[in-house]
Protein backbone atom coordinates (compact mmCIF):
# COMPACT_ATOMS: atom_id res chain seq x y z
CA UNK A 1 116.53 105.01 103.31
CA UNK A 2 114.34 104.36 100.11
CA UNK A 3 114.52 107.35 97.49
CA UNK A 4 111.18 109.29 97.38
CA UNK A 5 111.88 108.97 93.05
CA UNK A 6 112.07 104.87 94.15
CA UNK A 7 109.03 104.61 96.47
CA UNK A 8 106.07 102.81 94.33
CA UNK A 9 101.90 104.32 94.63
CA UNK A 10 99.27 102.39 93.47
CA UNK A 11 96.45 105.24 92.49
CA UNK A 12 93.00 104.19 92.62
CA UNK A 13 90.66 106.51 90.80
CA UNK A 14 87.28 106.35 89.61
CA UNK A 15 86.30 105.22 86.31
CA UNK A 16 85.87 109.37 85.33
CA UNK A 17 89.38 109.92 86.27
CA UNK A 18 87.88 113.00 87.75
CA UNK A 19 90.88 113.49 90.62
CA UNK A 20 93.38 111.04 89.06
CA UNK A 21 95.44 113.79 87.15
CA UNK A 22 95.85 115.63 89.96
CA UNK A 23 96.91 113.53 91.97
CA UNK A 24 99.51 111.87 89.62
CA UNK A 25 100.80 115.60 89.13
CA UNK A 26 101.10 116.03 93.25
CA UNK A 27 103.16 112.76 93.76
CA UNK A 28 105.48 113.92 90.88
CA UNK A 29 106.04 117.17 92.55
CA UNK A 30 106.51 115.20 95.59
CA UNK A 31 109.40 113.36 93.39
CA UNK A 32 108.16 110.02 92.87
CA UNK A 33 108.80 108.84 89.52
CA UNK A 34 106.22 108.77 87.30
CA UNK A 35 106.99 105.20 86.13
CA UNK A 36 106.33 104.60 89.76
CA UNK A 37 102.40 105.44 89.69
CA UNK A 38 100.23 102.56 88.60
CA UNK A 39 96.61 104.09 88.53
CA UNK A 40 93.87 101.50 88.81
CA UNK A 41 89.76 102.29 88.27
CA UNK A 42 87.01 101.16 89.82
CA UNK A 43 83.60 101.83 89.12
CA UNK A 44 82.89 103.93 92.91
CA UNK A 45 83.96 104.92 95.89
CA UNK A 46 83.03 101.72 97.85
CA UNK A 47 85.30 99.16 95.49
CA UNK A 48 88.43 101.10 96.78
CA UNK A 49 88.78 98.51 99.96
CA UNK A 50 88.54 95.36 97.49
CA UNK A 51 91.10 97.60 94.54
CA UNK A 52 93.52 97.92 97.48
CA UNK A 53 93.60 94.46 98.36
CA UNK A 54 94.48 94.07 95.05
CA UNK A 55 97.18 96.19 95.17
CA UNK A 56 98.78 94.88 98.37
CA UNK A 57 98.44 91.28 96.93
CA UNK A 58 99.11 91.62 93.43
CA UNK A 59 101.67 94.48 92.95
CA UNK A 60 104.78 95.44 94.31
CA UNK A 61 103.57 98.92 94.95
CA UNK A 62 104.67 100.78 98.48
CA UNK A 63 101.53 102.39 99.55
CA UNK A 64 98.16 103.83 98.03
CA UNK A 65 96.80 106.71 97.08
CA UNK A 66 92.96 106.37 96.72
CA UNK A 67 92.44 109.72 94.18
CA UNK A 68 88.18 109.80 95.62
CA UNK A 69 87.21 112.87 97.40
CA UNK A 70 83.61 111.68 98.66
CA UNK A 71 81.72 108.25 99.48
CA UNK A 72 84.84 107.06 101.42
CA UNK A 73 83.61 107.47 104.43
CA UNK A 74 81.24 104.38 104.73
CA UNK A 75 84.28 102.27 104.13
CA UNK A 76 87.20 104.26 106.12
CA UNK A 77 86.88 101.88 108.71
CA UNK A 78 88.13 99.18 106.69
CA UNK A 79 90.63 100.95 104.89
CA UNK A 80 91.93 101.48 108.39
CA UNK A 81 91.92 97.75 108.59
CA UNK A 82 93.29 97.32 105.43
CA UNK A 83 96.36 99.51 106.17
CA UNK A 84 97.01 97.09 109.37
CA UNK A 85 96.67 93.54 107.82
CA UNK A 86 98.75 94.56 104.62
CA UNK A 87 101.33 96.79 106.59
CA UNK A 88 100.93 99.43 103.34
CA UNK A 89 100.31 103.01 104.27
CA UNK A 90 97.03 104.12 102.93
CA UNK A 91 96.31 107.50 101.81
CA UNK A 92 92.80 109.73 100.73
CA UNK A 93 92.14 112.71 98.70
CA UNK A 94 90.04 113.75 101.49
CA UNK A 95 93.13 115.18 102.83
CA UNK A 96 94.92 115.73 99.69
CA UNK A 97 98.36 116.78 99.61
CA UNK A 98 98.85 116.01 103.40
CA UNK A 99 97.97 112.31 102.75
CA UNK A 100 100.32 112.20 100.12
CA UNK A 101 103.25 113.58 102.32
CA UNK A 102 102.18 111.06 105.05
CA UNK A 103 102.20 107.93 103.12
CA UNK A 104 105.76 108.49 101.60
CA UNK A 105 107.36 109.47 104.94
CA UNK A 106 105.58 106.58 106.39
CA UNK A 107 107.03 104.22 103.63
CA UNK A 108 110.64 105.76 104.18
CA UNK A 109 110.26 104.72 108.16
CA UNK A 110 109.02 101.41 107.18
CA UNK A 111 112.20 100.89 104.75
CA UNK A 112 114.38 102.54 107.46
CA UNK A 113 113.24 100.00 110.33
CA UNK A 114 113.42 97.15 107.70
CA UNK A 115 116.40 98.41 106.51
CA UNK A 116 118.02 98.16 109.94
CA UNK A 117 116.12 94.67 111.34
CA UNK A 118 117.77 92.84 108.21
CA UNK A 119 121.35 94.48 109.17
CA UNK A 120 120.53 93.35 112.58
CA UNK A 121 119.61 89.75 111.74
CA UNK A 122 122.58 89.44 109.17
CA UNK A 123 124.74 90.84 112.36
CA UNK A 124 123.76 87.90 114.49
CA UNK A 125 123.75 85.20 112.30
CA UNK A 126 127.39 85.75 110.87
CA UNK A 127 128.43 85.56 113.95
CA UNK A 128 129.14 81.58 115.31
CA UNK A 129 130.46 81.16 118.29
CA UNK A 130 132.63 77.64 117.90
């Protein structure tokens, strides 16, 4: 299982950093690392789907934490998307705290059932029969 102080957040905050500290300070207490948390800006709430993308394509981070409390909901539907086509969990400070727990369990299942499909595969193809 991945170490919560080894699990990777991508933190997307408005330019205003207005809920970034906090939400650096609650994954730290959650014991990620803090050289773990790569916060990213955009300029409002409705750039978080494309900074995301971003994230999932150019970053090795684990999962993200958009730090925006309001405007997310005209785009939630494709964060939803998001979270499916780039198989990163995706969490809001809509629900705070809660979405922060969520998103690290979820990327210590994901590890676990990689974890175990790779020991599984490795099992199977050691094995010749001859």
């Amino acid at each position: 299982m991945i170490s919560i102080s080894d699990i990777k957040v991508g933190i997307i905050a408005l330019e205003d950093g207005k809920h970034e500290f906090e939400a650096v300070q609650s994954l730290v207490m959650c014991g990620v690392a803090r050289d773990n948390i790569e916060v990213r800006h955009v300029p409002s709430a409705a750039k978080a789907t494309l900074m995301t993308l971003f994230f999932a394509e150019y970053t090795e981070v684990d999962c993200v934490y958009i730090a925006i409390s309001e405007g997310l909901d005209a785009v939630r539907e494709r964060l939803a998307e998001l979270e499916l086509q780039c198989r990163m969990p995706i969490g809001t400070a809509q629900r705070g705290l809660d979405d922060i727990t969520d998103i690290i369990k979820m990327v210590q299942v994901q590890s676990d059932m990689v974890a175990k499909a790779e020991m599984e595969q490795r099992g199977t193809t050691n094995f010749k029969l001859n």
